[in-house]
PDB file of N, CA and C in Angstrom:
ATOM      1  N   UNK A   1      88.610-100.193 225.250  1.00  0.00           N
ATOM      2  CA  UNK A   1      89.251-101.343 225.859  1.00  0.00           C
ATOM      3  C   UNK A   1      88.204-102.446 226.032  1.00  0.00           C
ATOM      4  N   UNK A   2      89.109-103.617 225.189  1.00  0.00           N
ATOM      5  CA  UNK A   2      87.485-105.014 225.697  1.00  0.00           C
ATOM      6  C   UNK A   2      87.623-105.439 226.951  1.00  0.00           C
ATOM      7  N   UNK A   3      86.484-106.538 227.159  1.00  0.00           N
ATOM      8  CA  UNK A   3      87.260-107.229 228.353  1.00  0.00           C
ATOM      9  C   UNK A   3      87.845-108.174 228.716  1.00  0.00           C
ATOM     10  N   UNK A   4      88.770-108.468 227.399  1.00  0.00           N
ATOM     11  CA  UNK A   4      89.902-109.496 227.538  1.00  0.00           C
ATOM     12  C   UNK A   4      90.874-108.551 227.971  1.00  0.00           C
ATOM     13  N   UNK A   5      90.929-107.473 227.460  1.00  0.00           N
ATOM     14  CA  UNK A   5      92.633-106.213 228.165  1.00  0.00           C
ATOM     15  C   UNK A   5      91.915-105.965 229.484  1.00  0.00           C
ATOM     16  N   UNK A   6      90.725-105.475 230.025  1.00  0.00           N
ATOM     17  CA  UNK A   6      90.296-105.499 230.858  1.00  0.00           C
ATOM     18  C   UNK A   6      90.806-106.860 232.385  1.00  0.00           C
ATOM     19  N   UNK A   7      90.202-107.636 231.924  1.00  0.00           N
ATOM     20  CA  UNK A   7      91.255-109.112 232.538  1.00  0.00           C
ATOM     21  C   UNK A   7      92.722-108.810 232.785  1.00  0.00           C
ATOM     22  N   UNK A   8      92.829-109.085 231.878  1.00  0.00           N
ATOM     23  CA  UNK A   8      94.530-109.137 232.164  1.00  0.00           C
ATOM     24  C   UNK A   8      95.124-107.704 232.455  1.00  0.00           C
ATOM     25  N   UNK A   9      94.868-106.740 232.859  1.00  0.00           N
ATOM     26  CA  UNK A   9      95.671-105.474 234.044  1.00  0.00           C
ATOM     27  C   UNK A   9      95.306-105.983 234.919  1.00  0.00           C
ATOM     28  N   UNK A  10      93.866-107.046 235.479  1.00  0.00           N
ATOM     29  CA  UNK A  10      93.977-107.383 236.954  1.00  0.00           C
ATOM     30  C   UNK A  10      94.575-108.728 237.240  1.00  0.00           C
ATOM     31  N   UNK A  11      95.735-108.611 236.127  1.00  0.00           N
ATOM     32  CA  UNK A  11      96.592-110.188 236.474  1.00  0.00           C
ATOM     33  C   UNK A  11      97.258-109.813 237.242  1.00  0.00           C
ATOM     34  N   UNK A  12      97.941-110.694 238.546  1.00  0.00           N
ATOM     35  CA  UNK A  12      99.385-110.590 238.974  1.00  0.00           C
ATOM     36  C   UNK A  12     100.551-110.876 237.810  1.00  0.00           C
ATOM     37  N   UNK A  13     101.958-110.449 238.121  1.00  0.00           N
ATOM     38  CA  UNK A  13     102.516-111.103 237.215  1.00  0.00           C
ATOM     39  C   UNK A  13     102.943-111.647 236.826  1.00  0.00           C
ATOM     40  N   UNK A  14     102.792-112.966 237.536  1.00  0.00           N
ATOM     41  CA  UNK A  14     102.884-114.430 237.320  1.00  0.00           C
ATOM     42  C   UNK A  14     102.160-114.930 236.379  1.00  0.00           C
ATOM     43  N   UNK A  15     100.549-114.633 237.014  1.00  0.00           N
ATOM     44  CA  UNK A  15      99.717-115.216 236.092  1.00  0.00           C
ATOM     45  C   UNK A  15      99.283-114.264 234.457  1.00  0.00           C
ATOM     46  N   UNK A  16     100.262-112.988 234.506  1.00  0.00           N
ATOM     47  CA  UNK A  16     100.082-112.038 233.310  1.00  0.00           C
ATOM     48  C   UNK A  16     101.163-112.862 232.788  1.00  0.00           C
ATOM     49  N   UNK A  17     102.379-113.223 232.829  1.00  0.00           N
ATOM     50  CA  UNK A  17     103.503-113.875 232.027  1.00  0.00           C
ATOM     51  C   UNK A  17     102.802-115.125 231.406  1.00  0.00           C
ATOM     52  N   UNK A  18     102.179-116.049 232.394  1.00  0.00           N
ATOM     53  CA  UNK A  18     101.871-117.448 231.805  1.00  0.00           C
ATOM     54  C   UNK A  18     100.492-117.293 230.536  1.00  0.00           C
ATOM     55  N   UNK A  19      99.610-116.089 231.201  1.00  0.00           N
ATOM     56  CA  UNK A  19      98.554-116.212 229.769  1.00  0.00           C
ATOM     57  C   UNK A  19      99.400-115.440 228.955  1.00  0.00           C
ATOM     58  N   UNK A  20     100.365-114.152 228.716  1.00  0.00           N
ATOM     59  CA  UNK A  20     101.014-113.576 227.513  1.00  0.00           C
ATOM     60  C   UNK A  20     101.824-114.576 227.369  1.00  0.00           C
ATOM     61  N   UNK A  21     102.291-115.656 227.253  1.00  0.00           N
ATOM     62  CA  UNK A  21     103.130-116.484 226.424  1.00  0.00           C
ATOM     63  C   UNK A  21     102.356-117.234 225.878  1.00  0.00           C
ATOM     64  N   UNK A  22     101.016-117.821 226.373  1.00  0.00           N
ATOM     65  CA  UNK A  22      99.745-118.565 225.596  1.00  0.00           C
ATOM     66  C   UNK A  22      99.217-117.790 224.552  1.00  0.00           C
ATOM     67  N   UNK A  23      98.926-116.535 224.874  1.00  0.00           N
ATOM     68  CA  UNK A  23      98.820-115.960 223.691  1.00  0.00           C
ATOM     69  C   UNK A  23      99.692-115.220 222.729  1.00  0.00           C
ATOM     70  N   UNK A  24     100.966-114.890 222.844  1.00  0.00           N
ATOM     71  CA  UNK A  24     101.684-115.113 221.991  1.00  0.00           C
ATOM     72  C   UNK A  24     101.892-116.226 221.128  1.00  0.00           C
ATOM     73  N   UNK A  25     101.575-117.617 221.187  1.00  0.00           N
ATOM     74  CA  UNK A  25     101.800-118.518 221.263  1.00  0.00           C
ATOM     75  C   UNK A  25     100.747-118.866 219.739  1.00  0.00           C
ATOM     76  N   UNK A  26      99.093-118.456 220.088  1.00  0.00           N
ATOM     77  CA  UNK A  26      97.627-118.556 219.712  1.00  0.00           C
ATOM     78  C   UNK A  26      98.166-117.688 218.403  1.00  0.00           C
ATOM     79  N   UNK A  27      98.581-116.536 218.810  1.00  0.00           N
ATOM     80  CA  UNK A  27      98.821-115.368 217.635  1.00  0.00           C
ATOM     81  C   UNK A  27      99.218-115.591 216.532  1.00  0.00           C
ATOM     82  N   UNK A  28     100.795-116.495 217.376  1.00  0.00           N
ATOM     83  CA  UNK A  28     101.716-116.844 216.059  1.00  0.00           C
ATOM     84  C   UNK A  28     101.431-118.158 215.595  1.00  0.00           C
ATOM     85  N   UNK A  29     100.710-118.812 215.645  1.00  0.00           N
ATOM     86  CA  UNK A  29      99.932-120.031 215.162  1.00  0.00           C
ATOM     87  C   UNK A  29     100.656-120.735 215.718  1.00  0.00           C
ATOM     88  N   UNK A  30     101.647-121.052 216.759  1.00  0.00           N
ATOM     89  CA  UNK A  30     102.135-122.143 216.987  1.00  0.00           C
ATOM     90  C   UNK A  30     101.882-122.696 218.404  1.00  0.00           C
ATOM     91  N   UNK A  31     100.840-123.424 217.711  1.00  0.00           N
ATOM     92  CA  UNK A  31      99.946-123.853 218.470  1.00  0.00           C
ATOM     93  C   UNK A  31     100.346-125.810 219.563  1.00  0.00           C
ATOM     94  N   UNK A  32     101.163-126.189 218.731  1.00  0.00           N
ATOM     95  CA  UNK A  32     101.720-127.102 219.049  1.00  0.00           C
ATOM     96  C   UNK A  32     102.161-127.722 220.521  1.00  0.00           C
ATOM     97  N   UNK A  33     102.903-126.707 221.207  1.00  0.00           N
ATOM     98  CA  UNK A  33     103.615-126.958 222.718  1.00  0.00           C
ATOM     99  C   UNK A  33     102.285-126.938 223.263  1.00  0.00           C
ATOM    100  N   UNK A  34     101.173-126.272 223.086  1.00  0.00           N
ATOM    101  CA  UNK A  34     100.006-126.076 224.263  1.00  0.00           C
ATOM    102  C   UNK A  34      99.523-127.236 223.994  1.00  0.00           C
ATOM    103  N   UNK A  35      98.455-127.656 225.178  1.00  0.00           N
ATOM    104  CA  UNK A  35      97.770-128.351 225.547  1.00  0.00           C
ATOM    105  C   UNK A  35      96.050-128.165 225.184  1.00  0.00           C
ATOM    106  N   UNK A  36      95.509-127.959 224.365  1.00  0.00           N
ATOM    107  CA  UNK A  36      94.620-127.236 223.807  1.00  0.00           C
ATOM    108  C   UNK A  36      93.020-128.586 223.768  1.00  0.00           C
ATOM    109  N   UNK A  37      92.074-128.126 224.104  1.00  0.00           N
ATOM    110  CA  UNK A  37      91.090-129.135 224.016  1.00  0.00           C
ATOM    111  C   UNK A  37      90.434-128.303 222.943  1.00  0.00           C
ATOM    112  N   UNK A  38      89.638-129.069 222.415  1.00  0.00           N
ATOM    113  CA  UNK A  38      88.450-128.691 221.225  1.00  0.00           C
ATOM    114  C   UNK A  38      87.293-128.410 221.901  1.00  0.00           C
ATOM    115  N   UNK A  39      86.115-127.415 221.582  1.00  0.00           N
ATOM    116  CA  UNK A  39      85.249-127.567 222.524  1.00  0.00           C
ATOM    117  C   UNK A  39      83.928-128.186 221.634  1.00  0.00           C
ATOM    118  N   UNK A  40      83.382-129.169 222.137  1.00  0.00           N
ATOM    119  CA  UNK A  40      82.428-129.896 221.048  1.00  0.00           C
ATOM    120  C   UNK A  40      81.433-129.004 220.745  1.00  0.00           C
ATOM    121  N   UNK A  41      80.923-129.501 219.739  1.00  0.00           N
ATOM    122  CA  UNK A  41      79.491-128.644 219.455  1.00  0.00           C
ATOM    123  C   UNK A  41      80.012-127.514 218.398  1.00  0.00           C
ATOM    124  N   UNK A  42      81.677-127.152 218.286  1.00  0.00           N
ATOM    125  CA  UNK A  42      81.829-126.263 217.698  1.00  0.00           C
ATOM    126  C   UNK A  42      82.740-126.542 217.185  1.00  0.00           C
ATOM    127  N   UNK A  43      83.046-126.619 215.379  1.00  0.00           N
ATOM    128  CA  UNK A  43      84.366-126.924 214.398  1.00  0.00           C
ATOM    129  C   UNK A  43      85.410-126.597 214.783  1.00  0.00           C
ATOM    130  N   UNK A  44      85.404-125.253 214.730  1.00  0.00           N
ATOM    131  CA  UNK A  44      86.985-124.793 215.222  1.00  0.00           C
ATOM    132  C   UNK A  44      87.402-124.191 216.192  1.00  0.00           C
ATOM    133  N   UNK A  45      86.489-124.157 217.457  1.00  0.00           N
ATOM    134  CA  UNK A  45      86.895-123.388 218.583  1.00  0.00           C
ATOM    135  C   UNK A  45      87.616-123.944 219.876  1.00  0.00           C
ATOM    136  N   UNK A  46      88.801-123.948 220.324  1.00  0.00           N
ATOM    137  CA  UNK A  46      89.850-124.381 221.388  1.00  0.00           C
ATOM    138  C   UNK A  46      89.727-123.726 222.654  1.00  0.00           C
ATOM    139  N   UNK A  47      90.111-124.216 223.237  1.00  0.00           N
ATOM    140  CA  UNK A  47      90.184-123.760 224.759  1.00  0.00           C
ATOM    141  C   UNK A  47      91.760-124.241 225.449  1.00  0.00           C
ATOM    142  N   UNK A  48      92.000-123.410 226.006  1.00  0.00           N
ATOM    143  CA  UNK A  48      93.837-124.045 226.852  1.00  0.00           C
ATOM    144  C   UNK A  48      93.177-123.374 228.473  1.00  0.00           C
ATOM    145  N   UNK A  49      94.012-124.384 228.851  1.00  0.00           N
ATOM    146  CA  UNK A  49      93.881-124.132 230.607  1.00  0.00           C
ATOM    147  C   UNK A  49      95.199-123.331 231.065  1.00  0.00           C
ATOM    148  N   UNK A  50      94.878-122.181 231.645  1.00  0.00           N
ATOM    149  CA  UNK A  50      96.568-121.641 232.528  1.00  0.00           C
ATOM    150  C   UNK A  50      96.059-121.526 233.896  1.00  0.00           C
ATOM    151  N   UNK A  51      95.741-122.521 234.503  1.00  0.00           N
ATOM    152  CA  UNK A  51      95.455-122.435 236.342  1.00  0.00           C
ATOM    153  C   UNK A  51      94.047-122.076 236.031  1.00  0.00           C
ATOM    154  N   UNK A  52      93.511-121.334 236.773  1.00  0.00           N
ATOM    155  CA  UNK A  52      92.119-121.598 236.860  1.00  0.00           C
ATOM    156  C   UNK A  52      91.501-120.753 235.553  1.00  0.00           C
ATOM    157  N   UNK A  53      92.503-119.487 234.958  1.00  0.00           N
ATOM    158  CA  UNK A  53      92.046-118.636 233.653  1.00  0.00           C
ATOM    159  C   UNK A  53      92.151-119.652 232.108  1.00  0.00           C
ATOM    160  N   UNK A  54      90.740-119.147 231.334  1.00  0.00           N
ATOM    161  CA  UNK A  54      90.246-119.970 230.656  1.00  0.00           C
ATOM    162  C   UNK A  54      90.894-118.932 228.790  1.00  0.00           C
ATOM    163  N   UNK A  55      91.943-119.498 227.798  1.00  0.00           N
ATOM    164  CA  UNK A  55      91.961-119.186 226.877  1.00  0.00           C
ATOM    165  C   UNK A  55      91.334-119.687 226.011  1.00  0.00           C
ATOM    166  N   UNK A  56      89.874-118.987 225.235  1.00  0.00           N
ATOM    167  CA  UNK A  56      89.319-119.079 224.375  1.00  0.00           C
ATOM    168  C   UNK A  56      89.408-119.056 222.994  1.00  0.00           C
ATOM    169  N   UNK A  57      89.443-119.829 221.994  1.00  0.00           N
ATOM    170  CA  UNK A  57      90.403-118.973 220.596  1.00  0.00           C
ATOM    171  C   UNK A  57      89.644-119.735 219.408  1.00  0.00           C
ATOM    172  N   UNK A  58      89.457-119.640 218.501  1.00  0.00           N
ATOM    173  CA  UNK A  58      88.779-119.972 216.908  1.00  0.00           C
ATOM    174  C   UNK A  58      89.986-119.950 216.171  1.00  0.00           C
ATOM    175  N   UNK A  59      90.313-121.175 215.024  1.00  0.00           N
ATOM    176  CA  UNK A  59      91.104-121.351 214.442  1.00  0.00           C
ATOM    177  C   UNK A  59      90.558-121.213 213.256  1.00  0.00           C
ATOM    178  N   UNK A  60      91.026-120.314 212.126  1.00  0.00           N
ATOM    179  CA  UNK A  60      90.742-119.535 211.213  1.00  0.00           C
ATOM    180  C   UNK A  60      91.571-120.475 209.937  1.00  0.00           C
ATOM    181  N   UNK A  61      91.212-120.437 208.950  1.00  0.00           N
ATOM    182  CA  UNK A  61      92.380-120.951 207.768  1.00  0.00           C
ATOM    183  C   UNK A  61      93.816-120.331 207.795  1.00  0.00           C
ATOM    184  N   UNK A  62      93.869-119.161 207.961  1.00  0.00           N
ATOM    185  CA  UNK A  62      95.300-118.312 208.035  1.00  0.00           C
ATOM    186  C   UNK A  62      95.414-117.534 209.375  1.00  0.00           C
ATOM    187  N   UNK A  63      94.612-117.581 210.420  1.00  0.00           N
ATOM    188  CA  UNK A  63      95.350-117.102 211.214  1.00  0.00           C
ATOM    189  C   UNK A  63      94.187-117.507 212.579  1.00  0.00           C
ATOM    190  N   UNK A  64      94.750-117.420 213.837  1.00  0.00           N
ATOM    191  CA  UNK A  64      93.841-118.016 214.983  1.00  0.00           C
ATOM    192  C   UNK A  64      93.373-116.705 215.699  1.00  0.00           C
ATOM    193  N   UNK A  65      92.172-116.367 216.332  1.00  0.00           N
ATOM    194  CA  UNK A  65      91.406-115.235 216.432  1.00  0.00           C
ATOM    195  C   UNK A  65      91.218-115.829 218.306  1.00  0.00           C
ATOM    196  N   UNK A  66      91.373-114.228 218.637  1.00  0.00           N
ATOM    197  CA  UNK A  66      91.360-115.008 220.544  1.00  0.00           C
ATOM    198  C   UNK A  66      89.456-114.626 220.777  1.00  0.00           C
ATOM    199  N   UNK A  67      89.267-115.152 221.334  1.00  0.00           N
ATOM    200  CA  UNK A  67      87.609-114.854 221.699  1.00  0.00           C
ATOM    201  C   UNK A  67      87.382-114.306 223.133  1.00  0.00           C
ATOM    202  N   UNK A  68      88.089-114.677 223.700  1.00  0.00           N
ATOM    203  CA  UNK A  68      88.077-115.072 225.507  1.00  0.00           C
ATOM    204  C   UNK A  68      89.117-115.355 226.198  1.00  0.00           C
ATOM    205  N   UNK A  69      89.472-114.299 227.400  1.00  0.00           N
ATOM    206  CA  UNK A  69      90.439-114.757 228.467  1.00  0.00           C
ATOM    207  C   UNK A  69      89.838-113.980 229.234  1.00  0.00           C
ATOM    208  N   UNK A  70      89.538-115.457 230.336  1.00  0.00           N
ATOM    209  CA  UNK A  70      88.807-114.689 232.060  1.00  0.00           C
ATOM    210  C   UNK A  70      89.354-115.992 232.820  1.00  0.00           C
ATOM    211  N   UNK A  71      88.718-116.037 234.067  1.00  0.00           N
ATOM    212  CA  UNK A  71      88.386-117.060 234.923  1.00  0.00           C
ATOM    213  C   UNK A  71      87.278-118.066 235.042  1.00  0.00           C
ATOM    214  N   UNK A  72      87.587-119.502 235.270  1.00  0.00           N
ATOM    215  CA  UNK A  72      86.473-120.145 234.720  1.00  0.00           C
ATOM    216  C   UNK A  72      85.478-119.944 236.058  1.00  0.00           C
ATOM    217  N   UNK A  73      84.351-119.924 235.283  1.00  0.00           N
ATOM    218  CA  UNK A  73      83.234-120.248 236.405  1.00  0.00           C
ATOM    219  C   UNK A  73      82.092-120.983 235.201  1.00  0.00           C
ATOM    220  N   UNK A  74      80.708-120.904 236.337  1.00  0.00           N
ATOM    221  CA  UNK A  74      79.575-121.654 235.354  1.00  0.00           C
ATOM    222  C   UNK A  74      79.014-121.062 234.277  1.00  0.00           C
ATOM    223  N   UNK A  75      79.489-119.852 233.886  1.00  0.00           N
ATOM    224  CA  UNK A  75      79.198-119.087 232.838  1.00  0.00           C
ATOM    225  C   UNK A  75      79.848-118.489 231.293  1.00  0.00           C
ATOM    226  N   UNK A  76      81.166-119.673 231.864  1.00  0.00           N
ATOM    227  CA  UNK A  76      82.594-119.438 230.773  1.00  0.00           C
ATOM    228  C   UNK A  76      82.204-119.838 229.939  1.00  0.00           C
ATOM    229  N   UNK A  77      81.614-120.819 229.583  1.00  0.00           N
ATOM    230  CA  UNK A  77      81.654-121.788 227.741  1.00  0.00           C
ATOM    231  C   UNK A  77      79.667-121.092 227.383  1.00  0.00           C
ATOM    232  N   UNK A  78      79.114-120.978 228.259  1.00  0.00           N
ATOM    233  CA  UNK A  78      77.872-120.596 227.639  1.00  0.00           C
ATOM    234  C   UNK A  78      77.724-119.335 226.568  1.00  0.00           C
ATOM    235  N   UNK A  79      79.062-118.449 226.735  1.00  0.00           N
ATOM    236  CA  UNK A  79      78.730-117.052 225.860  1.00  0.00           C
ATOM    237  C   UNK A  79      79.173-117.742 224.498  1.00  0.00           C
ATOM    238  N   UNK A  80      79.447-119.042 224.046  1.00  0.00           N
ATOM    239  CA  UNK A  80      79.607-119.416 222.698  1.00  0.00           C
ATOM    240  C   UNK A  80      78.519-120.272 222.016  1.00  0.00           C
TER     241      UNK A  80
END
């Protein structure tokens, strides 16, 4: 088990519904309805906000790859 599944069993399930529809969302490439920032410094890597948990993701030619889902703090964007 990584520790993105790790994360999310200690969701409530409020906040387990709102990141599993973001990432359903990342999976099926339809990426569109989200709100998604680019993170500079890096070609293809996105970030979406769901309340204070941070979705991390790399956009691939054929398909989008998740990297990261935690909580933001001062140590969220440095592991890239």
């Amino acid at each position: 088990m990584d520790r993105n599944q790790k994360f999310l069993k200690l969701l409530n399930e409020k906040e387990f519904d709102s990141v599993q529809s973001v990432l359903r969302a990342i999976v099926s490439g339809d990426t569109s309805t989200l709100i998604s920032k680019k993170l500079s410094g890096y070609p293809n890597l996105y970030r979406i906000r769901v309340g204070s948990i941070r979705v991390i993701y790399v956009v691939h030619s054929d398909y989008n790859e998740i990297l990261f889902v935690g909580r933001r703090n001062e140590k969220t964007y440095k592991k890239f």
